[in-house]
Protein backbone atom coordinates (compact mmCIF):
# COMPACT_ATOMS: atom_id res chain seq x y z
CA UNK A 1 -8.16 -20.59 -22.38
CA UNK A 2 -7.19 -22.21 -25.68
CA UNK A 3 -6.30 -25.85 -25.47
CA UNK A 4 -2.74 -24.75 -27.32
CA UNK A 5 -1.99 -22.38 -24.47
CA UNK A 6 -2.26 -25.21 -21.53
CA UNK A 7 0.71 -26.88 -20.52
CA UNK A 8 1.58 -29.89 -18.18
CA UNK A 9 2.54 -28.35 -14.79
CA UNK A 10 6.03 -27.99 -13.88
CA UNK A 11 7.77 -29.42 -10.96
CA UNK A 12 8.39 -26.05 -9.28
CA UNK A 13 4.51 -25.77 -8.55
CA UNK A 14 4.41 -22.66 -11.08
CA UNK A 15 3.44 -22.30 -14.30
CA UNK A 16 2.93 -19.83 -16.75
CA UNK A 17 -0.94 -19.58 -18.17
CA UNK A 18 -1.84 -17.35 -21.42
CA UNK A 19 -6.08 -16.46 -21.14
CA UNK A 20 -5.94 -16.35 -25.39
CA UNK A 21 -4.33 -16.74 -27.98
CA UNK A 22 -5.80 -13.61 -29.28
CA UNK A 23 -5.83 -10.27 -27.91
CA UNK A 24 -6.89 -6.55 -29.00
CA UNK A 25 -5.40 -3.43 -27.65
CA UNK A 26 -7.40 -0.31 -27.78
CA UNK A 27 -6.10 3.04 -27.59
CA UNK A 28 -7.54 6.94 -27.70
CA UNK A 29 -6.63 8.66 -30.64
CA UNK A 30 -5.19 12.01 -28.51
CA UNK A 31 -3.21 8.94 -26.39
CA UNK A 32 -0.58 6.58 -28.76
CA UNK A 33 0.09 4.87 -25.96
CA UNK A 34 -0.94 2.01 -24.55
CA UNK A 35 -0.33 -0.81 -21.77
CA UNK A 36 0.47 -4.33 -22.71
CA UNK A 37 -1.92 -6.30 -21.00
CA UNK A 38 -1.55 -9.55 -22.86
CA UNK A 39 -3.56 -11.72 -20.35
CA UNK A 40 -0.02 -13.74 -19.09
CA UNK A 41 -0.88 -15.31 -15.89
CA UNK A 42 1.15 -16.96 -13.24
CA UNK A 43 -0.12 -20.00 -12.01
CA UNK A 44 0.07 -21.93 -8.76
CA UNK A 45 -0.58 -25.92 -9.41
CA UNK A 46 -0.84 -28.91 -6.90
CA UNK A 47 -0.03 -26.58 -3.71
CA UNK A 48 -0.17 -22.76 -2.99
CA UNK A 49 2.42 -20.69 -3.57
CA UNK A 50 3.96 -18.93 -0.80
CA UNK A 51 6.41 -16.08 -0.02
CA UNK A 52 7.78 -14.57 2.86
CA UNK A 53 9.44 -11.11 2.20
CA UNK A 54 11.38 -8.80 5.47
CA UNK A 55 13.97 -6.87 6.36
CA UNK A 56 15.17 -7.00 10.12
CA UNK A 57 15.57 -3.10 10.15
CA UNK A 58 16.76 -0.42 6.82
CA UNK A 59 19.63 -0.98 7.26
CA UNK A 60 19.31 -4.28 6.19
CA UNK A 61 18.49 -5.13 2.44
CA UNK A 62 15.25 -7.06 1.58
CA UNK A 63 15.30 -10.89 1.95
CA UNK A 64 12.94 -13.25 0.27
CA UNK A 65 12.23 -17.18 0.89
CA UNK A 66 9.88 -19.57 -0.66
CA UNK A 67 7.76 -21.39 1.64
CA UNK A 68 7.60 -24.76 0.48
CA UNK A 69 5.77 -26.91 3.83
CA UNK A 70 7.67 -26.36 6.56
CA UNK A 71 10.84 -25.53 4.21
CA UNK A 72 12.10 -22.04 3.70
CA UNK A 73 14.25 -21.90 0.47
CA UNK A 74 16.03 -18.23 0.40
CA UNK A 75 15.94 -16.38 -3.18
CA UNK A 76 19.19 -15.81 -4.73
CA UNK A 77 20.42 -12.00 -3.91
CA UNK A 78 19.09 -9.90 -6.36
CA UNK A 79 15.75 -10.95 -7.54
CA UNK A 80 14.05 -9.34 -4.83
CA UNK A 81 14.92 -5.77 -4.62
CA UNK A 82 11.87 -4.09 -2.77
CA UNK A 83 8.71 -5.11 -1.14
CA UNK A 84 7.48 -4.58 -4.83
CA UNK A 85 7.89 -8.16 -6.29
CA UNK A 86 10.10 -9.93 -8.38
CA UNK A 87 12.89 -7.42 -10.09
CA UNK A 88 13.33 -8.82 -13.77
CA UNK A 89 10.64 -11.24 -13.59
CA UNK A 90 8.89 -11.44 -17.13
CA UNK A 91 10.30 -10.38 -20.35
CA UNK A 92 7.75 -9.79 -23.23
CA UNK A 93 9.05 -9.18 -26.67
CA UNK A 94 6.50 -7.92 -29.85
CA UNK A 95 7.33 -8.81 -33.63
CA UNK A 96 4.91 -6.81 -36.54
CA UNK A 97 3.41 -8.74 -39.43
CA UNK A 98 7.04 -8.18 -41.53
CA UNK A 99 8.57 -10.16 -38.82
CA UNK A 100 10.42 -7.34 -36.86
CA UNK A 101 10.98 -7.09 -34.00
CA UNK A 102 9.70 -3.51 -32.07
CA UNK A 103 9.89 -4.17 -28.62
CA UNK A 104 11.87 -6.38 -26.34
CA UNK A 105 11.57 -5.70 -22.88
CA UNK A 106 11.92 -7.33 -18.96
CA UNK A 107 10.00 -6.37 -16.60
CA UNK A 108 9.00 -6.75 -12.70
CA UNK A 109 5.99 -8.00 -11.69
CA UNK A 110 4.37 -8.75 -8.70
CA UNK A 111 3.12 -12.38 -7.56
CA UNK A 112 0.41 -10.96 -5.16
CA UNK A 113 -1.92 -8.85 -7.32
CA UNK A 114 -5.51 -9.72 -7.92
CA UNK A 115 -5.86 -13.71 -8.62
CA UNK A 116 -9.14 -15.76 -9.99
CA UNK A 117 -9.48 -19.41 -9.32
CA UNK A 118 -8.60 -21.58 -12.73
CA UNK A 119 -9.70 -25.13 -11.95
CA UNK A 120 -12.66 -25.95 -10.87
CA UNK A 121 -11.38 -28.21 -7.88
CA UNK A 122 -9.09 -25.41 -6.49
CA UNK A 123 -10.94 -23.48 -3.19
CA UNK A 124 -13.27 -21.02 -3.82
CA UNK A 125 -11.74 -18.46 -1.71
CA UNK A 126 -8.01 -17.10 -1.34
CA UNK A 127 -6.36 -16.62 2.24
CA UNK A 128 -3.53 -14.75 1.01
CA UNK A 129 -3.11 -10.77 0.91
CA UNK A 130 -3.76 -8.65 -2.22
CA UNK A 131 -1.20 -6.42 -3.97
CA UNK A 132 2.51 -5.71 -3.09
CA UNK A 133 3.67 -2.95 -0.97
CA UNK A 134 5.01 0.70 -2.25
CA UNK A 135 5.04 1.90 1.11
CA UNK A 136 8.93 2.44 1.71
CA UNK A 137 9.08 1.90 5.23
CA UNK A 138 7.41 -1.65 4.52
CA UNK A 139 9.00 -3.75 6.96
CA UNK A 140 7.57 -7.86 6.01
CA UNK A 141 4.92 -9.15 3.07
CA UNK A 142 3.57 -12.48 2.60
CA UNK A 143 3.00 -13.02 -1.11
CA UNK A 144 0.81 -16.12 -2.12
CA UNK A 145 -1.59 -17.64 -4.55
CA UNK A 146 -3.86 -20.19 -3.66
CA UNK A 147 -3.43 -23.35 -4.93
CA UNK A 148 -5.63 -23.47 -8.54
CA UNK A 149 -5.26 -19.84 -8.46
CA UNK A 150 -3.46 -17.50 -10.82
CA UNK A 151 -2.60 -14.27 -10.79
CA UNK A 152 -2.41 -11.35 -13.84
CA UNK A 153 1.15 -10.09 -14.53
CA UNK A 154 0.60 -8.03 -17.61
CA UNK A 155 -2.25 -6.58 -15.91
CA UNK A 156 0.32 -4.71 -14.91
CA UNK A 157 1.11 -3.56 -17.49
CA UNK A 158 4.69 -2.41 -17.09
CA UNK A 159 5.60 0.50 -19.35
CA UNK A 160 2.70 2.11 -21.53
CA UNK A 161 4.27 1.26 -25.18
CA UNK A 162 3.70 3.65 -28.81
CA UNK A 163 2.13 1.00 -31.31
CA UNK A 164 0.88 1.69 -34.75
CA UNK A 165 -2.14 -0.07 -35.60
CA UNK A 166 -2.08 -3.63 -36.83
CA UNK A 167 -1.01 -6.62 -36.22
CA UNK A 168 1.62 -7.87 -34.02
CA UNK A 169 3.33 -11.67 -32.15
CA UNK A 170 4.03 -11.79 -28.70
CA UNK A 171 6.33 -13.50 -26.98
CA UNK A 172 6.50 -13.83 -23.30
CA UNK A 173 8.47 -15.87 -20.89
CA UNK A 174 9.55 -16.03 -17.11
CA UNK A 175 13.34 -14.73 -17.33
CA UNK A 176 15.60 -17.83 -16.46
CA UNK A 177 16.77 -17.00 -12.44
CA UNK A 178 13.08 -17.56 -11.70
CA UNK A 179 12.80 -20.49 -14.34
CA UNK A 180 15.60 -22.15 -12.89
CA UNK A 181 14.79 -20.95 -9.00
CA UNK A 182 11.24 -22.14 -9.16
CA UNK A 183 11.21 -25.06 -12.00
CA UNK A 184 9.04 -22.52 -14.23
CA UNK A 185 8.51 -24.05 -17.90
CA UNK A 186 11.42 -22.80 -20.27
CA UNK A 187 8.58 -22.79 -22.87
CA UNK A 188 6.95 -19.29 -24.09
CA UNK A 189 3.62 -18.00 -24.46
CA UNK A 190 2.96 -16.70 -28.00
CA UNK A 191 0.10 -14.62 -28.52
CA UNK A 192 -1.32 -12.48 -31.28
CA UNK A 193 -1.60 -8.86 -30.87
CA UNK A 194 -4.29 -6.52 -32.91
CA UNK A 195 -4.03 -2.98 -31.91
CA UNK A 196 -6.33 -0.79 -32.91
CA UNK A 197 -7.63 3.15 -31.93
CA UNK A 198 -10.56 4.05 -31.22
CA UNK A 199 -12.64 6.56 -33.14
CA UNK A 200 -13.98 9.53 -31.34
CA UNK A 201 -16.97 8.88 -29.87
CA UNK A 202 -16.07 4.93 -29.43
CA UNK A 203 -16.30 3.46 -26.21
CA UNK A 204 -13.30 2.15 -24.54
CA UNK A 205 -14.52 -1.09 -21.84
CA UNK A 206 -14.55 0.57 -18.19
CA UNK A 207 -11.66 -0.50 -16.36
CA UNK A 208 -12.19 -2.91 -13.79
CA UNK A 209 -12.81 -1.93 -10.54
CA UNK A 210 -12.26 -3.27 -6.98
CA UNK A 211 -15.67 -3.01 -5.06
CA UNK A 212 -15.74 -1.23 -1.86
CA UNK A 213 -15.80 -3.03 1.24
CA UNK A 214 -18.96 -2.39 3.08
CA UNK A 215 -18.77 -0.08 5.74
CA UNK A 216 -17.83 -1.18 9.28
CA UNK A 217 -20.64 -0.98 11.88
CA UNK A 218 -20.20 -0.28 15.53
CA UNK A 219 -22.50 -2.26 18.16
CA UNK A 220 -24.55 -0.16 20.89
CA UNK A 221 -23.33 2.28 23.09
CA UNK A 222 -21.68 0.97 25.48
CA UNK A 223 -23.72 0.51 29.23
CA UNK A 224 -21.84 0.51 32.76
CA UNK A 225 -18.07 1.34 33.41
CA UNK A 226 -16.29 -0.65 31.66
CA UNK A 227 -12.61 -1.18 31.86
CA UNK A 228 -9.20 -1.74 30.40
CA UNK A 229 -8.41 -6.28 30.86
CA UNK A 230 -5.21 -8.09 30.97
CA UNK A 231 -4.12 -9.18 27.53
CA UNK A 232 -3.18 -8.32 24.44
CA UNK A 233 -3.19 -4.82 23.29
CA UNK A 234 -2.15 -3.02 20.14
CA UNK A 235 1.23 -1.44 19.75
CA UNK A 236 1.21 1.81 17.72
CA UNK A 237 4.68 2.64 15.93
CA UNK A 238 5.48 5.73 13.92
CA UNK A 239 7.50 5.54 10.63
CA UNK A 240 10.03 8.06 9.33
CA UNK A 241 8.72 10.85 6.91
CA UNK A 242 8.64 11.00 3.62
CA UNK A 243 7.33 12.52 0.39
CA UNK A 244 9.16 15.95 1.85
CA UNK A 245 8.96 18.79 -0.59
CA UNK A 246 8.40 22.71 0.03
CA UNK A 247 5.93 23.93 -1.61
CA UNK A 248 5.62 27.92 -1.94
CA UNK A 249 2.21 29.75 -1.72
CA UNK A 250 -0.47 28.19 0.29
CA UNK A 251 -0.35 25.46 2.43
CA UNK A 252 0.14 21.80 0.79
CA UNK A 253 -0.29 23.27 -3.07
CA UNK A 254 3.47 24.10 -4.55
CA UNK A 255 1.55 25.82 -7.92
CA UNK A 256 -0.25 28.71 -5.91
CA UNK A 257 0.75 32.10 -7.05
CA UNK A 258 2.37 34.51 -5.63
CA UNK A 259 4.57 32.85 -3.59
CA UNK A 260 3.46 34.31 -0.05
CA UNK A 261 4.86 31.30 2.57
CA UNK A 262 6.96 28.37 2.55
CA UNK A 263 5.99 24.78 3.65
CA UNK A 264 7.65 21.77 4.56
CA UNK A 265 4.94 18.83 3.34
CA UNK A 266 5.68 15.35 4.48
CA UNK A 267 3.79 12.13 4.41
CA UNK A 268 3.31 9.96 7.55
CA UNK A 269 2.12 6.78 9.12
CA UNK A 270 1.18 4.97 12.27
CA UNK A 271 1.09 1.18 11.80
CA UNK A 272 -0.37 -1.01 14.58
CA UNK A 273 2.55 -3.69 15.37
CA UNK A 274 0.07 -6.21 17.37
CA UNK A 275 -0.83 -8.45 18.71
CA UNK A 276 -4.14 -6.84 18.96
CA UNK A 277 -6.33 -4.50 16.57
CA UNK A 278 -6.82 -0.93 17.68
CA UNK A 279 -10.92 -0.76 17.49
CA UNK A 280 -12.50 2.58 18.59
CA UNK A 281 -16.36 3.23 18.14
CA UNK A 282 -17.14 7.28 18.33
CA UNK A 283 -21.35 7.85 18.87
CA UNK A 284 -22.55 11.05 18.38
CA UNK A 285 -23.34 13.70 21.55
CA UNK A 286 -23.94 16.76 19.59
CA UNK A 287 -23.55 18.38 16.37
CA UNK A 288 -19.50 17.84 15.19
CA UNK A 289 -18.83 16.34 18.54
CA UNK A 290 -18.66 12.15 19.26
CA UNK A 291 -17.19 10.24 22.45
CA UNK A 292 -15.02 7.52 21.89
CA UNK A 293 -14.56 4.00 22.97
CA UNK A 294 -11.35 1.61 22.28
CA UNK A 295 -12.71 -1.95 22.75
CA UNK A 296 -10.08 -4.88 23.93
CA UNK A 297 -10.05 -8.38 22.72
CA UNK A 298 -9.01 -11.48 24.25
CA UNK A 299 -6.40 -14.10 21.80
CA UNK A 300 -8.94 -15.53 20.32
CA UNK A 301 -10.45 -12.14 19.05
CA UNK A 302 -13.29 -11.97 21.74
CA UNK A 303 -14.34 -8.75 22.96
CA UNK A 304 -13.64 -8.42 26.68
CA UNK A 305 -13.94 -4.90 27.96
CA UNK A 306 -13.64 -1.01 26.75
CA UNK A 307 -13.14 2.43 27.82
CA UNK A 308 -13.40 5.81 27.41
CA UNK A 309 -10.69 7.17 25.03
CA UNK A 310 -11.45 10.80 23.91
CA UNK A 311 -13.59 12.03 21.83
CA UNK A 312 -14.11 12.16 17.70
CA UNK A 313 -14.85 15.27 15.75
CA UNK A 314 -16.13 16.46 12.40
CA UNK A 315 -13.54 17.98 9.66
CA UNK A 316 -15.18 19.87 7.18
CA UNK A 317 -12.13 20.36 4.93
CA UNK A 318 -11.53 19.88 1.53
CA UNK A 319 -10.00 16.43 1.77
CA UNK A 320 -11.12 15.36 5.15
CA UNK A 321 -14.71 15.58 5.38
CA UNK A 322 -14.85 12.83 7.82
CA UNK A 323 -14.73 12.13 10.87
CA UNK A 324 -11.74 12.23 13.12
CA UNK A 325 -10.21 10.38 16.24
CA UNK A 326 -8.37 12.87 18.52
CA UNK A 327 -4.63 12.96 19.83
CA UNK A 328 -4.15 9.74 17.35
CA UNK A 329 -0.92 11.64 16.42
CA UNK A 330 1.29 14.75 16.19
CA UNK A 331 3.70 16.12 14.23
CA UNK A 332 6.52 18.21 15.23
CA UNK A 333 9.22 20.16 13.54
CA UNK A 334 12.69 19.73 15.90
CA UNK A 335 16.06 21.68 15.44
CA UNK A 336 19.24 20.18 15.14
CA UNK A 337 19.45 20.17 18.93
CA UNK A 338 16.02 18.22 18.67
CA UNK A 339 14.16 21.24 20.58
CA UNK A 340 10.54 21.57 18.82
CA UNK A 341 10.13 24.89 17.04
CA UNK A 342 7.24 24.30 15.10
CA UNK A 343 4.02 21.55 16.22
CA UNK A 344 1.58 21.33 13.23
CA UNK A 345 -2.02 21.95 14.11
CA UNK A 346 -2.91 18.21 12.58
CA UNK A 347 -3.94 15.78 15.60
CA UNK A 348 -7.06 14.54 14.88
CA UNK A 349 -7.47 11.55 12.30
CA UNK A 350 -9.55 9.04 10.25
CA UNK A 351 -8.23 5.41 11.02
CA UNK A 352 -8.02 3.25 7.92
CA UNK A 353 -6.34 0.63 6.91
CA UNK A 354 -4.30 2.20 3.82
CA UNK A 355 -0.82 0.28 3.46
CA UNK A 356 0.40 -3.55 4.32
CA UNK A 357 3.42 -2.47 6.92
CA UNK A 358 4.34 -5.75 8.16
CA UNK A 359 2.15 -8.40 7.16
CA UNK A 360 5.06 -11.19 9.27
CA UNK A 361 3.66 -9.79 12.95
CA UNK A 362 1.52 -12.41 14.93
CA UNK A 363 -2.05 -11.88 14.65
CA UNK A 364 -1.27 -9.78 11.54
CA UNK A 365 -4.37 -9.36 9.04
CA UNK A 366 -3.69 -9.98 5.50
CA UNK A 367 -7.33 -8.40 4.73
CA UNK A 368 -8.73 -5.48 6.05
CA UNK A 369 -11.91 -4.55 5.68
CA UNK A 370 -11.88 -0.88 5.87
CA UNK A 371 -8.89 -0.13 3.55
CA UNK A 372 -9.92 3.21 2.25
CA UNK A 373 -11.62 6.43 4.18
CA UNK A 374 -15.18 6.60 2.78
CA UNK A 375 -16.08 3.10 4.52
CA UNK A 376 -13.88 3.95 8.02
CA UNK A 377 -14.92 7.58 8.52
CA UNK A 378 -18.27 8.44 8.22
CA UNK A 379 -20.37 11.11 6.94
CA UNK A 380 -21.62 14.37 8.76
CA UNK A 381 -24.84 12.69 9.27
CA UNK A 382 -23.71 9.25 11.20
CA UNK A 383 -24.98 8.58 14.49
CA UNK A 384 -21.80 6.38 15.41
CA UNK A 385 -18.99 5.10 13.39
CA UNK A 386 -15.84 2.53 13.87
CA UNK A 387 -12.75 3.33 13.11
CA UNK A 388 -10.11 0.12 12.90
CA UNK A 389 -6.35 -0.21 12.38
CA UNK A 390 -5.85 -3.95 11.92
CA UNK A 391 -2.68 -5.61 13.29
CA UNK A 392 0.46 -5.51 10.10
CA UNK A 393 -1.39 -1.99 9.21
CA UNK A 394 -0.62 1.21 8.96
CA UNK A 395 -2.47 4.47 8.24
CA UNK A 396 -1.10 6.93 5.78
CA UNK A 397 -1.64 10.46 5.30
CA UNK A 398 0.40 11.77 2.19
CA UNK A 399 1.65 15.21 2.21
CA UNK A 400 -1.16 17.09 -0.12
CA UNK A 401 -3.47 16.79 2.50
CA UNK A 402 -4.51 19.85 4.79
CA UNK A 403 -2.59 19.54 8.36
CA UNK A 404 0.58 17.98 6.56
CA UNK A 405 3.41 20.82 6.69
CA UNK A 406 5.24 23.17 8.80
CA UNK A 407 5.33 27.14 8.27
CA UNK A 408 9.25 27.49 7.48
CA UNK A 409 9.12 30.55 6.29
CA UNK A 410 10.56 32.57 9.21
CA UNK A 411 13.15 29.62 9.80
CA UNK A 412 16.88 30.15 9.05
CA UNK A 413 18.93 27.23 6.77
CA UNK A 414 19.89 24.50 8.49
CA UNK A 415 19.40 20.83 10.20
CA UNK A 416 15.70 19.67 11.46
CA UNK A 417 14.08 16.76 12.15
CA UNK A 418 10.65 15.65 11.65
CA UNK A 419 9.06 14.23 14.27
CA UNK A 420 5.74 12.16 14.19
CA UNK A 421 4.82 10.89 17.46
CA UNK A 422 2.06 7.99 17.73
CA UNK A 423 -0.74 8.58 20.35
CA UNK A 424 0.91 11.61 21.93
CA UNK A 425 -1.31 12.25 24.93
CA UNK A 426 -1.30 8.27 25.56
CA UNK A 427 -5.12 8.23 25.27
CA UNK A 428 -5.32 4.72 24.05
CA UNK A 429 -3.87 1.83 25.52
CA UNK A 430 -1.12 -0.12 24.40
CA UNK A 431 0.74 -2.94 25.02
CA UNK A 432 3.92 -0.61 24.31
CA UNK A 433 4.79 3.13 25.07
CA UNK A 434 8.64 3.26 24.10
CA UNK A 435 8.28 3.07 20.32
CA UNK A 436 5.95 5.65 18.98
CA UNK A 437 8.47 8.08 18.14
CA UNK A 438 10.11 8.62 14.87
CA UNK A 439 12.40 11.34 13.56
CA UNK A 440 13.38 12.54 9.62
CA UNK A 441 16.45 14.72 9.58
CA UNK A 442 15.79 17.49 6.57
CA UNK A 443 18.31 20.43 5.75
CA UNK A 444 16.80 23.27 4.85
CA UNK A 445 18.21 25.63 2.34
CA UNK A 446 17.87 28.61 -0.42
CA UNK A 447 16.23 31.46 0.10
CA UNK A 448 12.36 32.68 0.85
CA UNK A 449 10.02 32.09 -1.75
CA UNK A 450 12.54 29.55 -2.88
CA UNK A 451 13.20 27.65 -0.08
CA UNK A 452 15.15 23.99 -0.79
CA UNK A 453 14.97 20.85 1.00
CA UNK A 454 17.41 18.23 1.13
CA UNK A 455 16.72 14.32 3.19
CA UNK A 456 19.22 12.18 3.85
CA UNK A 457 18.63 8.55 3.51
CA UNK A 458 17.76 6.29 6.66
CA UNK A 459 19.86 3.28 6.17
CA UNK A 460 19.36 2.11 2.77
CA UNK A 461 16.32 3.52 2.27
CA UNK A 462 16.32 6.39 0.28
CA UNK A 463 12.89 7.65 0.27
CA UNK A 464 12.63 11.74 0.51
């Protein structure tokens, strides 16, 4: 960082931090565009920086407050729209070596993305959760950066932008609601711009990527009976469906030709509301075939008994390829009268933890370890594997995946509801039975081969 670019901190405990005062944008010649990442950073100085982001149910609008001690300071109404980050928070504006100006622009970013440590005093490690949450059933995030830290907002990147090659200023600034919210420096960031593209043949730098958590290990087999303690146990909740669509051909791919069958795709997810993680170990007994074992934990995260819970099995799809926990959920297709009509064939599935539900819950985790299926779910050749769904968590399956739709073909226009039901045979044990139901109304139109779907909102969420 260039002397020039550092700033005394601001009151507000935030400041704005430029890498260089010199950057290069690359781009492909067969791709004009390309993404400003101008190396803007926000910093946290003196103490961390802390968030707290919820809705009490959707029909509520998002809240945010600013943690300051024991303080909670609400945001004004407005400059937190979603569980996304700040609405309007940065605008970044480019003049060209004649002096005019070619792009002016605000943009959102979000406080909670990737952060490095920038003074060499500041603690080597970061409690706070990483990234903010697309997820739009996303019920509470905690946004922070450690004190020291700083996090990249034109990382980014916003809006790719068309850019002749040359040379270019940029301006960029916190927009004044946040300046004035948080104390943020009124001053700019000025940085200049070269943007060139790349011959053919030239190499571009390999984007950076976020390592892979190493894969979680289950302990022995489990000896003697076991048994199911007192105490805390998770609570499995089903969200509402979305990402409907019908696609027309084969199952969960809208482009195959001819149009045979009709299917209703949907995403879905089962969070784990807490207090307690929901840890089951499968070890092999034959070829496909595991038995599997939820282990319980005390409050302080000691392991104090187990059970029997079922079995896991090998899916040999395209997609899958893993292995599965049974009866972990099912997926129903209701009439209007909310009698089933069709059950999808899905029940068996990988735990992971893929999206941040509701990282407010006590005992919630703002890390997972095994965030993505390659380091949850095996291979065909494991012995034994463990499959975890921390507490805040949830475990998405989106709706191109085989097992996600209903055969509507045959059905006649009209009102349905999609029902996902969390641990339908009530194999593992929660601490709560009552809430693992959730229903989707859909309306089902047009004709075969060219079926339509229409899906009402759920409070203010609009999220088909």
């Amino acid at each position: 960082m260039h002397a020039a670019q550092a700033a005394a901190p601001p009151k507000g405990g935030l400041e704005l931090l430029a890498a260089s005062s010199d950057v290069t944008l690359t781009r492909d010649k067969d791709a004009p565009e390309t993404t400003l990442d101008l190396g803007v950073y926000l910093g946290a100085t003196g103490s961390p920086f802390e968030m707290h982001v919820q809705r009490t149910s959707y029909r509520n609008p998002v809240t945010a407050s600013w943690i300051i001690g024991n303080r909670s300071k609400p945001l004004p109404a407005g400059l937190v729209k979603s569980f996304a980050g700040f609405s309007k928070f940065l605008r970044i504006t480019l003049t060209d070596a004649k002096g005019k100006k070619v792009l002016d622009r605000v943009q959102d970013a979000c406080p909670a993305e990737e952060a490095s440590r920038v003074k060499p005093g500041a603690p080597d490690k970061s409690p706070y959760p990483v990234g903010c949450s697309d997820n739009p059933w996303t019920l509470g995030s905690f946004w922070g950066i450690q004190a020291g830290w700083a996090t990249n907002l034109t990382e980014q990147g916003g809006a790719p932008v068309k850019l002749a090659d040359g040379k270019y200023t940029a301006t960029v600034s916190v927009t004044k609601p946040y300046r004035q919210f948080f104390g943020i420096s009124a001053a700019p960031k000025k940085i200049k711009v070269t943007v060139k593209t790349l011959k053919a043949g030239g190499n571009r730098a390999a984007p950076r990527r976020t390592p892979s958590p190493s894969r979680l290990k289950p302990g022995p087999k489990p000896a003697g009976k076991g048994g199911v303690p007192a105490g805390p146990k998770p609570d499995l909740r089903s969200l509402p469906a979305w990402g409907i669509e019908l696609n027309h051909g084969e199952e969960g791919n809208a482009a195959a030709a001819p149009a045979k069958r009709d299917y209703l795709a949907f995403s879905a997810n089962v969070w784990n509301a807490g207090p307690s993680p929901l840890v089951v170990d499968g070890f092999r007994v034959k070829q496909g075939l595991m038995d599997a074992y939820q282990y319980f934990f005390d409050g302080s995260g000691k392991q104090v008994g187990y059970v029997k819970t079922g079995g896991m099995e090998w899916d040999p799809r395209d997609g899958h390829e893993h292995w599965h926990f049974k009866d972990f959920a099912s997926y129903r297709l209701l009439r209007a009268d909310k009698k089933e009509v069709v059950r999808s064939q899905k029940e068996a599935f990988c735990l992971a933890n893929t999206d941040a539900i509701n990282q407010l819950v006590k005992n919630a985790k703002w890390k997972p370890d095994n965030t993505d299926l390659h380091t949850a779910c095996g291979d065909l050749s494991s012995l034994s594997v463990r499959e975890v769904l921390e507490v805040g968590s949830g475990d998405t399956y989106e709706q191109s995946l085989p097992g996600q739709s209903f055969d509507v073909t045959k059905l006649p226009n009209g009102t349905y509801y999609i029902q996902v039901i969390a641990n339908p045979a009530h194999r593992l044990f929660e601490g709560n039975l009552n809430n693992n139901v959730s229903l989707r109304k859909v309306i089902l139109g047009g004709k075969p081969g060219k079926r339509t779907v229409k899906v009402p909102p759920v409070g203010l969420v609009n999220a088909p």
